[in-house]
PDB file of N, CA and C in Angstrom:
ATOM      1  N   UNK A   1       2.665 -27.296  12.877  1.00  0.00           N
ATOM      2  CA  UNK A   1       2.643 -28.401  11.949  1.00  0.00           C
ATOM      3  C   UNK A   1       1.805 -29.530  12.537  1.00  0.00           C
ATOM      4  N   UNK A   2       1.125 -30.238  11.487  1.00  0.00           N
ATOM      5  CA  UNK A   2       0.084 -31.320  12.097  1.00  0.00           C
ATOM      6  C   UNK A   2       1.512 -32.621  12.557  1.00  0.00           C
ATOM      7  N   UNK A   3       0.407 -33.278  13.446  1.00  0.00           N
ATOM      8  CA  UNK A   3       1.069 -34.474  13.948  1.00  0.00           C
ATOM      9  C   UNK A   3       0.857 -35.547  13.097  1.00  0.00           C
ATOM     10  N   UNK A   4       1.720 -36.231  12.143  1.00  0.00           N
ATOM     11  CA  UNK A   4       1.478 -36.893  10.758  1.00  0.00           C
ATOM     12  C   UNK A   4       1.774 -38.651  11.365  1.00  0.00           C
ATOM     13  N   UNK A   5       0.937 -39.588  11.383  1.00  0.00           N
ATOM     14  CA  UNK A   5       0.768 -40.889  11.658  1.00  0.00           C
ATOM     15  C   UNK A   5       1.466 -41.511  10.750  1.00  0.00           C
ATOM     16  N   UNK A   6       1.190 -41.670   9.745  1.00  0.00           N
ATOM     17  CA  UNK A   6       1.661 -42.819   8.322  1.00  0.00           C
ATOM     18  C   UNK A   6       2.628 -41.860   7.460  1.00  0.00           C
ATOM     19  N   UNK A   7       3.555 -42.593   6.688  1.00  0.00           N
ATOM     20  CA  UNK A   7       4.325 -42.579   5.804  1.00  0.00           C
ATOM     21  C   UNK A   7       3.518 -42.156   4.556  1.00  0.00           C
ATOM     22  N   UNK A   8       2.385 -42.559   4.292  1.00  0.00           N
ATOM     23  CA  UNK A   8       1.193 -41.428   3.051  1.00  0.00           C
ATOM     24  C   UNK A   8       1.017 -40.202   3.715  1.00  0.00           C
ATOM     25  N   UNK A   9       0.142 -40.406   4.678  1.00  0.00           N
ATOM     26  CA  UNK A   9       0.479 -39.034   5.116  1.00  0.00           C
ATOM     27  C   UNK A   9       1.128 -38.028   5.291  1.00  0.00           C
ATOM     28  N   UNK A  10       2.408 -38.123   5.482  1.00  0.00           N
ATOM     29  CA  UNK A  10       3.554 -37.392   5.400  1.00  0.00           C
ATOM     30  C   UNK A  10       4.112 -36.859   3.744  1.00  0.00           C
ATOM     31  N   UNK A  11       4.027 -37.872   2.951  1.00  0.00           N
ATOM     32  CA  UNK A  11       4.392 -37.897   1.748  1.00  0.00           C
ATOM     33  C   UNK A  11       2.890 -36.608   0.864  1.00  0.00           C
ATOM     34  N   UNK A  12       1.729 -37.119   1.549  1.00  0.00           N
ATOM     35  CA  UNK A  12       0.912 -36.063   1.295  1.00  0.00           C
ATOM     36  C   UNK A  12       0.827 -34.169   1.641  1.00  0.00           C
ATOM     37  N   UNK A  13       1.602 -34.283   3.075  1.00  0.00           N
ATOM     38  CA  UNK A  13       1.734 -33.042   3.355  1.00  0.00           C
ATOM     39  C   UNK A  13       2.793 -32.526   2.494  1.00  0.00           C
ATOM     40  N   UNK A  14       3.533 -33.739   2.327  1.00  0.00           N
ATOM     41  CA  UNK A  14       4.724 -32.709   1.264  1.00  0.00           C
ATOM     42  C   UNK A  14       4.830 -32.432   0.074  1.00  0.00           C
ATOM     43  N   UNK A  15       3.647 -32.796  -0.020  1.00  0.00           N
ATOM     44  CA  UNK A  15       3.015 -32.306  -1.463  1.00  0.00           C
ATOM     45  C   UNK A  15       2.335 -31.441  -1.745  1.00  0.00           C
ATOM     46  N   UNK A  16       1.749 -31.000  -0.661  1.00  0.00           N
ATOM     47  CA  UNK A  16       0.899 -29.597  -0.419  1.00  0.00           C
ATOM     48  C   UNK A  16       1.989 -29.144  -0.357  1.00  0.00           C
ATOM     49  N   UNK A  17       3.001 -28.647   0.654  1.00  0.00           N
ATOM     50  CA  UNK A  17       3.559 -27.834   0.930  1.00  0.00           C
ATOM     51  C   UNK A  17       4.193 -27.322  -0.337  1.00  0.00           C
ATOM     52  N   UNK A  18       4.869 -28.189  -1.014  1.00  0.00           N
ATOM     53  CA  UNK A  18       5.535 -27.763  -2.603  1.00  0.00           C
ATOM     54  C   UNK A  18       4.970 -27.499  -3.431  1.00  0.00           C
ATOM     55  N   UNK A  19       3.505 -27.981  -3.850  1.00  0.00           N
ATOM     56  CA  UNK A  19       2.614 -27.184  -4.305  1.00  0.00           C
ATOM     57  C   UNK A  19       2.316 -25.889  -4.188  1.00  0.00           C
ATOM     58  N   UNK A  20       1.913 -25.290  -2.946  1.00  0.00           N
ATOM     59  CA  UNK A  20       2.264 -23.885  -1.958  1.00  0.00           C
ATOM     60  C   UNK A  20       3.248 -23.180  -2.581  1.00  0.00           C
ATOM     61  N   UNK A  21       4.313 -24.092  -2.151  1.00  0.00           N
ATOM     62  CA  UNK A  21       5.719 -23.018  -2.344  1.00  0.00           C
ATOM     63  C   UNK A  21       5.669 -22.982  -4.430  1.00  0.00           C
ATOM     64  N   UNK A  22       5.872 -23.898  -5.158  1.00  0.00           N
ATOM     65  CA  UNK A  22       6.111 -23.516  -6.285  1.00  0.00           C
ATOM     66  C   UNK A  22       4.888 -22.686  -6.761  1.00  0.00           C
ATOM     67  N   UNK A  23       3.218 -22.616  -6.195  1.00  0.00           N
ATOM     68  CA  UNK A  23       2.443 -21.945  -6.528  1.00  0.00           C
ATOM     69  C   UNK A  23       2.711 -20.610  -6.404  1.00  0.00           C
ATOM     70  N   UNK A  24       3.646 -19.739  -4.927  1.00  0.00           N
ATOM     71  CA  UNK A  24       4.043 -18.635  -4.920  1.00  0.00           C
ATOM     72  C   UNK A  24       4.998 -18.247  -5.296  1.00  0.00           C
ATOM     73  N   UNK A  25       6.090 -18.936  -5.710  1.00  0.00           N
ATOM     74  CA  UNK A  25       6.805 -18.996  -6.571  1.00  0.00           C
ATOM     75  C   UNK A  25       6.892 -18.053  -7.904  1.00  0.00           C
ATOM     76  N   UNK A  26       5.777 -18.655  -8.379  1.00  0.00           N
ATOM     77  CA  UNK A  26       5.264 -18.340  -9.818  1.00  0.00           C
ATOM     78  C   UNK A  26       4.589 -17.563  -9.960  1.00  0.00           C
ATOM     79  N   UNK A  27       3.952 -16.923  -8.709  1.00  0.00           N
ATOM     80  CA  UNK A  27       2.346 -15.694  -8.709  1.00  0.00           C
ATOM     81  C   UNK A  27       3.224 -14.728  -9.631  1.00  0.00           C
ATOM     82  N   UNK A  28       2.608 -13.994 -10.474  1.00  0.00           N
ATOM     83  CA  UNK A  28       2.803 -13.080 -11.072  1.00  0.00           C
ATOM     84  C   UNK A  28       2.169 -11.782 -10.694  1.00  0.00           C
ATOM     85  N   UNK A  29       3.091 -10.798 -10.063  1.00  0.00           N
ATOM     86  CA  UNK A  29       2.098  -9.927  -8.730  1.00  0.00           C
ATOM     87  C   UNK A  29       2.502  -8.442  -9.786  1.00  0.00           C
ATOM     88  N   UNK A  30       1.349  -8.056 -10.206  1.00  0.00           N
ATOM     89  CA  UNK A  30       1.423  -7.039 -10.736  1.00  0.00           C
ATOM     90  C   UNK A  30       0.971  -5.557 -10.497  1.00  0.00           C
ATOM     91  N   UNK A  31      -0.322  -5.815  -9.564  1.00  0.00           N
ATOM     92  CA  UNK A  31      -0.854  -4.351  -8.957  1.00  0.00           C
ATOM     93  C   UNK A  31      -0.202  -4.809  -7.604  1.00  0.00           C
ATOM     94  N   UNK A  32      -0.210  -3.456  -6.569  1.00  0.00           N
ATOM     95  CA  UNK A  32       0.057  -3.109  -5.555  1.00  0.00           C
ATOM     96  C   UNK A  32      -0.812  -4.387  -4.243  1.00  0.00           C
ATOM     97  N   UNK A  33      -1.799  -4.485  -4.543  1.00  0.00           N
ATOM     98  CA  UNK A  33      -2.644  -5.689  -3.959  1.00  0.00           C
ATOM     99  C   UNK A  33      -1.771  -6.866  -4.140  1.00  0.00           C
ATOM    100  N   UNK A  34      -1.304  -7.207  -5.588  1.00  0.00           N
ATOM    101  CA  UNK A  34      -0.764  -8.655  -5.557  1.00  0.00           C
ATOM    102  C   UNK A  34       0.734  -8.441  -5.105  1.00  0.00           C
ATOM    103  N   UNK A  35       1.242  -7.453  -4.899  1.00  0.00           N
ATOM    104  CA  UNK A  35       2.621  -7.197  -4.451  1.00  0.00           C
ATOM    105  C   UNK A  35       2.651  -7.600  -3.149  1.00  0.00           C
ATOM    106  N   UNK A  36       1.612  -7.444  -2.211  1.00  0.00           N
ATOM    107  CA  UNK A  36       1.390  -7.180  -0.663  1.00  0.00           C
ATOM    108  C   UNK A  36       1.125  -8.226  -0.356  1.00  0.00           C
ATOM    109  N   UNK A  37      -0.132  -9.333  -1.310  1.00  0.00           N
ATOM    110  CA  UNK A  37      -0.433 -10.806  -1.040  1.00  0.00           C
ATOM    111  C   UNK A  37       1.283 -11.039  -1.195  1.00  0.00           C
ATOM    112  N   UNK A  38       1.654 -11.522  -1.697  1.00  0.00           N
ATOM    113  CA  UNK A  38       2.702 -12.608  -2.174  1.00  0.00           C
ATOM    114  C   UNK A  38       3.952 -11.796  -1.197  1.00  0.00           C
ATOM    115  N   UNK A  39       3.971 -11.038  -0.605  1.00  0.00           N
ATOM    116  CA  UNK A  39       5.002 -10.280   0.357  1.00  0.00           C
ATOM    117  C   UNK A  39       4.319 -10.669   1.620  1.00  0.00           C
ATOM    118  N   UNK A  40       3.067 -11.206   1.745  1.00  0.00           N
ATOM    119  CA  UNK A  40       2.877 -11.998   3.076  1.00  0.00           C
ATOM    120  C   UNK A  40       2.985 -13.260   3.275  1.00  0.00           C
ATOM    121  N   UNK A  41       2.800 -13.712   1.553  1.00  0.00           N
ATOM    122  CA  UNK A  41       2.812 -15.482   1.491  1.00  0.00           C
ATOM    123  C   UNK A  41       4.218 -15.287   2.383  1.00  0.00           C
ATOM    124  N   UNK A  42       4.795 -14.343   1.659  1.00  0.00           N
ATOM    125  CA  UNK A  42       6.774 -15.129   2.043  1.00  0.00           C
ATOM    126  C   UNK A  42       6.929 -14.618   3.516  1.00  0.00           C
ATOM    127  N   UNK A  43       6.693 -13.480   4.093  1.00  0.00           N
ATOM    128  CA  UNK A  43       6.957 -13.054   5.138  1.00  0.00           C
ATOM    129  C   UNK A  43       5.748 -13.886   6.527  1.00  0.00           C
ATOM    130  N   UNK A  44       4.897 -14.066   6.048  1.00  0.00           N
ATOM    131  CA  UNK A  44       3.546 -14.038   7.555  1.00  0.00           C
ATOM    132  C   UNK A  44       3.365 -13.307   8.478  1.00  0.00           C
ATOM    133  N   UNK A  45       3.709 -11.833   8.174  1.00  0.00           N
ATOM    134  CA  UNK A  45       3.646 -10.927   8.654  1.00  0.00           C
ATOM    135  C   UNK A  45       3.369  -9.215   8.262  1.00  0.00           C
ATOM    136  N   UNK A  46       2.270  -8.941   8.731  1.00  0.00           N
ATOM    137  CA  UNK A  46       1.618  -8.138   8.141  1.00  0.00           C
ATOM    138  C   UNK A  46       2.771  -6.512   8.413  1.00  0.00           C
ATOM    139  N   UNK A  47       3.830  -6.296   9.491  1.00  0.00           N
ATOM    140  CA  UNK A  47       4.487  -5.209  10.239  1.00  0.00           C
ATOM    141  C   UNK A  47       5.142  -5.454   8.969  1.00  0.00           C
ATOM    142  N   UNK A  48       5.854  -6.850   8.680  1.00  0.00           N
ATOM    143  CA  UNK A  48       6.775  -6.764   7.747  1.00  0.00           C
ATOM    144  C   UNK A  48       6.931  -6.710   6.164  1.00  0.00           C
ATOM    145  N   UNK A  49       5.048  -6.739   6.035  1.00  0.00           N
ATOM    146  CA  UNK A  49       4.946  -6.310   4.654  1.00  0.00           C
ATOM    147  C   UNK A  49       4.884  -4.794   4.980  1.00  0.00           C
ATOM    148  N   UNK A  50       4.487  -4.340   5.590  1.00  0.00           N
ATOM    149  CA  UNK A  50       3.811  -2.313   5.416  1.00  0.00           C
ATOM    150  C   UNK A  50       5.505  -2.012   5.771  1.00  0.00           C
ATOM    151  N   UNK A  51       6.529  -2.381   6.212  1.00  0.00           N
ATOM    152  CA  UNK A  51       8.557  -2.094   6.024  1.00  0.00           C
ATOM    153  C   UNK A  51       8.333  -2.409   4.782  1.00  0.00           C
ATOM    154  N   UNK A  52       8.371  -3.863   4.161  1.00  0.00           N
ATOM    155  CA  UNK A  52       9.095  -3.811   2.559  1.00  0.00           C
ATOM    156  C   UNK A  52       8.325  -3.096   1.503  1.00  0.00           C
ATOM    157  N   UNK A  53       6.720  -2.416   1.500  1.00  0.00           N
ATOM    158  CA  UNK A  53       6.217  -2.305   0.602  1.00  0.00           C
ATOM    159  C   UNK A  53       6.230  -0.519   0.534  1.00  0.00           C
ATOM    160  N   UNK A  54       7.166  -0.118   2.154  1.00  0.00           N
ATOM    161  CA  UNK A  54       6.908   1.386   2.046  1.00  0.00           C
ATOM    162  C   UNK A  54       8.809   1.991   1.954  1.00  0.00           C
ATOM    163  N   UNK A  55       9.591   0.655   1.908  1.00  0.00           N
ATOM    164  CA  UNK A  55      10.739   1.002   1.537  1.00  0.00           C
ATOM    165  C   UNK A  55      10.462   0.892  -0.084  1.00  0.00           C
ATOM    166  N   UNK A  56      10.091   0.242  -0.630  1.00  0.00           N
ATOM    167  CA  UNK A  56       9.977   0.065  -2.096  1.00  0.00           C
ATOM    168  C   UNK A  56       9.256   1.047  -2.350  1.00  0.00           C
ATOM    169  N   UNK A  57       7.935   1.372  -2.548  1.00  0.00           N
ATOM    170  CA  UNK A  57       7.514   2.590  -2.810  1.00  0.00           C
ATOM    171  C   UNK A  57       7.147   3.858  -2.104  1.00  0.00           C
ATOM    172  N   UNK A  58       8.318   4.209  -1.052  1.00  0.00           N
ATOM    173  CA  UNK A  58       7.850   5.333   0.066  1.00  0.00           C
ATOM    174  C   UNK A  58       7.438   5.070   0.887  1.00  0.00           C
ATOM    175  N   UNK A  59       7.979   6.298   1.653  1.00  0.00           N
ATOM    176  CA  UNK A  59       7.248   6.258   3.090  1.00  0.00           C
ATOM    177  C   UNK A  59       5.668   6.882   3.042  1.00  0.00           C
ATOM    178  N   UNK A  60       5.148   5.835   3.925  1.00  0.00           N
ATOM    179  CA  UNK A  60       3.803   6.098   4.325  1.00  0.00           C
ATOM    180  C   UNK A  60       3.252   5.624   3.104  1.00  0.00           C
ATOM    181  N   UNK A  61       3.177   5.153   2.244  1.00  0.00           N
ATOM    182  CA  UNK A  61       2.632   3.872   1.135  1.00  0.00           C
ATOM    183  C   UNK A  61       1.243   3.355   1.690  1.00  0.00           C
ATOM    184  N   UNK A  62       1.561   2.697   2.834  1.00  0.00           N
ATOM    185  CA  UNK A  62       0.758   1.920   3.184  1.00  0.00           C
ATOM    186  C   UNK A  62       0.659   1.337   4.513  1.00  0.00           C
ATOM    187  N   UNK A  63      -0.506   0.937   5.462  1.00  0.00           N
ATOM    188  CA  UNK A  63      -0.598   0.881   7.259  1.00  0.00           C
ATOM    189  C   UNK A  63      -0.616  -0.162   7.027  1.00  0.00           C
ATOM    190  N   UNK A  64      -0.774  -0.801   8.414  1.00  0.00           N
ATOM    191  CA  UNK A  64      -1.325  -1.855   9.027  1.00  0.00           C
ATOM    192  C   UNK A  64      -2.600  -2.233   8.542  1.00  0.00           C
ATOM    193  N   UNK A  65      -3.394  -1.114   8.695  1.00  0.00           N
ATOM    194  CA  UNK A  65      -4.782  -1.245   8.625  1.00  0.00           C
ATOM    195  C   UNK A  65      -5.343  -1.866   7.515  1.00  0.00           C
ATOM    196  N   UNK A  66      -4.459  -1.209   6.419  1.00  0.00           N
ATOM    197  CA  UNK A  66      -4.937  -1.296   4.895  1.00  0.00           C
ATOM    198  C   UNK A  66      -4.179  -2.853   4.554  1.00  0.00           C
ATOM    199  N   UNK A  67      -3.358  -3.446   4.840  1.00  0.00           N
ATOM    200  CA  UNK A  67      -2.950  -4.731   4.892  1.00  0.00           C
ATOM    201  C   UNK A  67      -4.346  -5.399   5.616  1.00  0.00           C
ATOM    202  N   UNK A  68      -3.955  -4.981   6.989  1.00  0.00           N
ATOM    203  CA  UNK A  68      -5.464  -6.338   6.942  1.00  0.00           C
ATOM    204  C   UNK A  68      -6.668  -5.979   6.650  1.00  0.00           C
ATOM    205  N   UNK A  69      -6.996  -4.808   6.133  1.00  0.00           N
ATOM    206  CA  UNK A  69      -8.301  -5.111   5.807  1.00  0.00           C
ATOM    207  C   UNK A  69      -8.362  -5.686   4.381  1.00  0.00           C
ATOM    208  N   UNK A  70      -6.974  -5.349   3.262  1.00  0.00           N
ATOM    209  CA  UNK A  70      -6.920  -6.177   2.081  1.00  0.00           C
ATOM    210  C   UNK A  70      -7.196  -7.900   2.703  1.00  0.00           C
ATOM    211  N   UNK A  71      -6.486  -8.349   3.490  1.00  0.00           N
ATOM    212  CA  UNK A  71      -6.728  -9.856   4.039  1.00  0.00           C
ATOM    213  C   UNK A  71      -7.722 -10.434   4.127  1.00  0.00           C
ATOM    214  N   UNK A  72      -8.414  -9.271   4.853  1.00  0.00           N
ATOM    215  CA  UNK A  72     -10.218  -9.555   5.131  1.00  0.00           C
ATOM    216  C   UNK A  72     -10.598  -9.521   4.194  1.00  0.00           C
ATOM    217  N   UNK A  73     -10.700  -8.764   3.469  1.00  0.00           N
ATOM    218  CA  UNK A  73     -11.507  -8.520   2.237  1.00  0.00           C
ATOM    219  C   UNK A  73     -12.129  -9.981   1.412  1.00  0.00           C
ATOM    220  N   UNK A  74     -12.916  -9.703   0.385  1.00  0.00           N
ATOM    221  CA  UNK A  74     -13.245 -10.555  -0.518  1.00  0.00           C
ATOM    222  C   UNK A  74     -12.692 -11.108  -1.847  1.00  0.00           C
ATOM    223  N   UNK A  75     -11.919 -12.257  -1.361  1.00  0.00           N
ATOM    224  CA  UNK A  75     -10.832 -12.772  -2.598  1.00  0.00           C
ATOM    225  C   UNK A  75     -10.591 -12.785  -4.076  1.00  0.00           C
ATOM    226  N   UNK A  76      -9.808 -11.971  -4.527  1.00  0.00           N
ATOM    227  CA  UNK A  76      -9.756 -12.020  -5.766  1.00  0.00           C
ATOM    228  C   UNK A  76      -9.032 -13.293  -6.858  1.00  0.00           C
ATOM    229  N   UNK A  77      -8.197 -13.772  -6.433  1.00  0.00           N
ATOM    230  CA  UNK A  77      -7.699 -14.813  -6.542  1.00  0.00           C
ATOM    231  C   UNK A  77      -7.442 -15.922  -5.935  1.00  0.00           C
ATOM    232  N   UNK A  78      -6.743 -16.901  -5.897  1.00  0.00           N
ATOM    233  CA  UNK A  78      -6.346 -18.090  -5.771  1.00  0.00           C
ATOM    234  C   UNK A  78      -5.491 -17.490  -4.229  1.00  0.00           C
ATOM    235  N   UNK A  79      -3.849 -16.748  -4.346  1.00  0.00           N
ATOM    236  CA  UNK A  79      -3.183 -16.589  -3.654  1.00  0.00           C
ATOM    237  C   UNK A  79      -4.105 -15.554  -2.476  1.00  0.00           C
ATOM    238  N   UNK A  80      -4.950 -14.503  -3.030  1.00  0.00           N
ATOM    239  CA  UNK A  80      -5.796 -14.436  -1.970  1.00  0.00           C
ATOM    240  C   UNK A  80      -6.358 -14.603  -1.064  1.00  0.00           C
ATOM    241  N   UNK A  81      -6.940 -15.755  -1.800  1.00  0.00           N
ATOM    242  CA  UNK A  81      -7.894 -16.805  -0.888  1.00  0.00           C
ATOM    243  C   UNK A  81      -6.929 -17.357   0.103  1.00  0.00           C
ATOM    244  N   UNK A  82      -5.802 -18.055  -0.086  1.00  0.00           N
ATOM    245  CA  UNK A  82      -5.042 -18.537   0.877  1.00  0.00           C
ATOM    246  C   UNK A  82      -4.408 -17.859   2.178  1.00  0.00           C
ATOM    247  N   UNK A  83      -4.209 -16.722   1.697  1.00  0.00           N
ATOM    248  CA  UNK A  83      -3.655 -15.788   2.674  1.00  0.00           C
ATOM    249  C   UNK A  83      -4.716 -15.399   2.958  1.00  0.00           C
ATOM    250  N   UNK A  84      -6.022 -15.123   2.708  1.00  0.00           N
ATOM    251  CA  UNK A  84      -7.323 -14.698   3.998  1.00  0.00           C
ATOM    252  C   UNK A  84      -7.610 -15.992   4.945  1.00  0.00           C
ATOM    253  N   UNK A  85      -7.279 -17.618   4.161  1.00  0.00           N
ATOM    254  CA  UNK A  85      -7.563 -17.990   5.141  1.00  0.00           C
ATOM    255  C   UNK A  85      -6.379 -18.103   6.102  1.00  0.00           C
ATOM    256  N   UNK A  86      -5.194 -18.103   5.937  1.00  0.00           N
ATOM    257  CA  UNK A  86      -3.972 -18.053   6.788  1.00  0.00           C
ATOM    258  C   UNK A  86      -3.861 -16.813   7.915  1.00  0.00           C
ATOM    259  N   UNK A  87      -4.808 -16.093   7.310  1.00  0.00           N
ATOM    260  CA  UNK A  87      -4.536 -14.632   8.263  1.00  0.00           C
ATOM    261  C   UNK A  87      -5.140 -14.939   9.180  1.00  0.00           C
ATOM    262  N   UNK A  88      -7.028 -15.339   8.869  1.00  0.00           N
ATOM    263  CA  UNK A  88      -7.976 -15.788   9.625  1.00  0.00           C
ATOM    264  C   UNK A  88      -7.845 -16.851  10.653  1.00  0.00           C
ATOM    265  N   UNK A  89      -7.286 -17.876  10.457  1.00  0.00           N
ATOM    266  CA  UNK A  89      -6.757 -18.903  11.485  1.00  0.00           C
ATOM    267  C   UNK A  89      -5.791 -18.280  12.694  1.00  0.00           C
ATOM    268  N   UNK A  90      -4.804 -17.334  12.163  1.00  0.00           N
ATOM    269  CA  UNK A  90      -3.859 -17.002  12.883  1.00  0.00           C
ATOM    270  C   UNK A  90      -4.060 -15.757  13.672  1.00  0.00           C
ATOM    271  N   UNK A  91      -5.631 -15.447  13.443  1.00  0.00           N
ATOM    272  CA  UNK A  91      -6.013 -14.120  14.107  1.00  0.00           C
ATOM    273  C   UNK A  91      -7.291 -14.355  15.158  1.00  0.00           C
ATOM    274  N   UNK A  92      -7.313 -15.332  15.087  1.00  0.00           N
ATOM    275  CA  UNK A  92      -8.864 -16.400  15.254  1.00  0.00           C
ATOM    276  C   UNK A  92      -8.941 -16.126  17.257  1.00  0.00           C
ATOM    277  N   UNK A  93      -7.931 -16.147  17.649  1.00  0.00           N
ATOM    278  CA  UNK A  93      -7.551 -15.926  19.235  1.00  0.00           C
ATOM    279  C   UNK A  93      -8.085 -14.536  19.628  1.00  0.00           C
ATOM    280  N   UNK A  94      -8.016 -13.755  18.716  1.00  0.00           N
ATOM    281  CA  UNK A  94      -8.174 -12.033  19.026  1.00  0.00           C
ATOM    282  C   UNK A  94     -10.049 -11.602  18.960  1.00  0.00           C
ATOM    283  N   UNK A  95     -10.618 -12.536  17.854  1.00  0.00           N
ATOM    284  CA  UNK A  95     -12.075 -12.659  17.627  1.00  0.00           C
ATOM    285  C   UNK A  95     -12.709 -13.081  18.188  1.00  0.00           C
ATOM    286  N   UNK A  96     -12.640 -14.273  19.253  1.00  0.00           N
ATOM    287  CA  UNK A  96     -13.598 -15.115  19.897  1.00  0.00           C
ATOM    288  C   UNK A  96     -14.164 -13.817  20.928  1.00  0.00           C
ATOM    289  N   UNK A  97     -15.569 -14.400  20.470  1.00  0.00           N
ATOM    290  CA  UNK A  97     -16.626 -13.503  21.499  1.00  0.00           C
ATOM    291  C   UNK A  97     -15.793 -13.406  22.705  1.00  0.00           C
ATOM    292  N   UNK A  98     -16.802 -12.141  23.655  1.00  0.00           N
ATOM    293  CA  UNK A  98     -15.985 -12.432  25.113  1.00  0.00           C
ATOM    294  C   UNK A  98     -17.043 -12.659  26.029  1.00  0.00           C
ATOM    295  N   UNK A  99     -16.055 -13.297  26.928  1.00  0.00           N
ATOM    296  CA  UNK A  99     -17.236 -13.914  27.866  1.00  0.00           C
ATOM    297  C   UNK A  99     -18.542 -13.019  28.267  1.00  0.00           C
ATOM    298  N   UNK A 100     -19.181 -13.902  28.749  1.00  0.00           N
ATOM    299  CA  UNK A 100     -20.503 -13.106  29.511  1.00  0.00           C
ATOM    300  C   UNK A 100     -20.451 -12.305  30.525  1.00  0.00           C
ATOM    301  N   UNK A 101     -20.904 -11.519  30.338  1.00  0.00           N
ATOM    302  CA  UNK A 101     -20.710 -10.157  31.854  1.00  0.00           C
ATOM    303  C   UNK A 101     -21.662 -10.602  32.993  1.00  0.00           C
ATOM    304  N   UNK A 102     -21.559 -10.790  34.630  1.00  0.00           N
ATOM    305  CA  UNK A 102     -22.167 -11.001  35.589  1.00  0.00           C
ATOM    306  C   UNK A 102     -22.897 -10.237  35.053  1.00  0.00           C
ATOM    307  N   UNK A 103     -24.404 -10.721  35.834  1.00  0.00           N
ATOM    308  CA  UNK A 103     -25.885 -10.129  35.950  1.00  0.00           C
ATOM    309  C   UNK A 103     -25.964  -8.768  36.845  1.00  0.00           C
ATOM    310  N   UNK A 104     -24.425  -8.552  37.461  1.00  0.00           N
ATOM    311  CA  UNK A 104     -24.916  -7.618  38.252  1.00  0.00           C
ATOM    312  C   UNK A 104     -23.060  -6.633  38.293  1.00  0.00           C
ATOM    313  N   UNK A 105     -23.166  -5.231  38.746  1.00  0.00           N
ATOM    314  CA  UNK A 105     -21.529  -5.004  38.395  1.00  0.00           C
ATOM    315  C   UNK A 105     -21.805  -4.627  40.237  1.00  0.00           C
ATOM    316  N   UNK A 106     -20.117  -4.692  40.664  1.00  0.00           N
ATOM    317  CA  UNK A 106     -19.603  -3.832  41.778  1.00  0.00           C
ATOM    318  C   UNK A 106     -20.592  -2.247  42.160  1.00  0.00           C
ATOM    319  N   UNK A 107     -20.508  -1.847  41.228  1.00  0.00           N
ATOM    320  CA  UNK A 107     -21.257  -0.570  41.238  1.00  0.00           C
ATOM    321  C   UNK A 107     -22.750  -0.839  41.768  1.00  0.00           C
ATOM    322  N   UNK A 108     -23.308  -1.514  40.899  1.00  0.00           N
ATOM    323  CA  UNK A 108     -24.563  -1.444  41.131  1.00  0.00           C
ATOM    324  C   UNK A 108     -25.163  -2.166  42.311  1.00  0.00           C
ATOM    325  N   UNK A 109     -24.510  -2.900  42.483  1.00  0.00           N
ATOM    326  CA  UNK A 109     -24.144  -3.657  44.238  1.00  0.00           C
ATOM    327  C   UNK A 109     -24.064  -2.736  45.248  1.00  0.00           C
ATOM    328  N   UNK A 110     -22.694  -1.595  44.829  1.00  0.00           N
ATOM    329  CA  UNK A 110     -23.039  -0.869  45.973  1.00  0.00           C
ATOM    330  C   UNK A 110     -24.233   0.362  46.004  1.00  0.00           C
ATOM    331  N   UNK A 111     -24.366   0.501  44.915  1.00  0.00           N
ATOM    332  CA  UNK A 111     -25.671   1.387  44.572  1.00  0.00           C
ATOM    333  C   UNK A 111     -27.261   1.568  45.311  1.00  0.00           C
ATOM    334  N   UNK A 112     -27.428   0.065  45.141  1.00  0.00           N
ATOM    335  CA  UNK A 112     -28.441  -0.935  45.752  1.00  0.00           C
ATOM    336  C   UNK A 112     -28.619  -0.326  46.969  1.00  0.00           C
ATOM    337  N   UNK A 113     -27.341  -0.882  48.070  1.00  0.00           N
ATOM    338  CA  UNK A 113     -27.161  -1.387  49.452  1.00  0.00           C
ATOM    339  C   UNK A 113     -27.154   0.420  49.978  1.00  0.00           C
ATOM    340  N   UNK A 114     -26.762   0.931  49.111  1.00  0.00           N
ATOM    341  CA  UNK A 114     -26.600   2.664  49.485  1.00  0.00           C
ATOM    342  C   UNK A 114     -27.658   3.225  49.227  1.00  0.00           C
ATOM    343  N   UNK A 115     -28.695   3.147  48.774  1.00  0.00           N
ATOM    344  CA  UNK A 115     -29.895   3.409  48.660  1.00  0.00           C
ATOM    345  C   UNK A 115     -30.833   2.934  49.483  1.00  0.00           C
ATOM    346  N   UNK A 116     -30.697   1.304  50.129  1.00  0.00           N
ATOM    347  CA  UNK A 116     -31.499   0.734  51.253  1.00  0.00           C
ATOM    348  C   UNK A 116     -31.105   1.203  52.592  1.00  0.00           C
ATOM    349  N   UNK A 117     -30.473   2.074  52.793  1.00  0.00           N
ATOM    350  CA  UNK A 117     -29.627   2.357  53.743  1.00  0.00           C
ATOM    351  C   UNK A 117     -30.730   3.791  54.534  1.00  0.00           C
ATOM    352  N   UNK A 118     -31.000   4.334  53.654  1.00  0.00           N
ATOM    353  CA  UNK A 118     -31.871   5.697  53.791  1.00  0.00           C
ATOM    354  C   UNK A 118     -32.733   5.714  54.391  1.00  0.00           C
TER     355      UNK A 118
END
């Protein structure tokens, strides 16, 4: 949660937030896609949508995989959009490039020195 300064401010976040909540509230989730969005709005968790969506319609329904790549995907709606960007923020740690690799490895160090050796 943000760190809220003023008494507007605060009164503003809580207006988003109920906005939010009565917006999912009301989603009307009719294909299997909008079942899974609005089962993550409520849960934030992708393990615990692919349990409720494969107790409801069977086992093996649906992975991990196929949850987030629906997330990733390209938004079809409103509640969409929110949950790609909620996923994206909260996955954002796992994506960052990785560092730069030394100019040179262990191996090839000793490679070098084992070859000048001859």
């Amino acid at each position: 949660m943000k760190s809220i300064k003023t008494v507007d401010a605060a009164k503003k976040e809580i207006q988003v937030l109920e906005d939010f909540v009565s917006f999912v509230e009301n989603y009307q989730a009719t294909t299997l896609v909008q079942k899974i969005l609005k089962a993550y709005a409520y849960s934030g968790s992708i393990a615990k949508v692919v349990a409720n969506m494969n107790n409801e319609f069977g086992p093996d329904t649906i992975d991990h995989t196929f949850v987030s790549n629906l997330l990733k995907s390209k938004p079809q709606d409103e509640l969409h959009k929110r949950m790609k960007a909620h996923y994206l923020h909260k996955t954002r740690h796992t994506r960052k490039k990785p560092s730069k690799t030394p100019a040179h490895t262990a191996f090839q160090y000793v490679e070098h020195n084992y070859i000048g050796e001859r």
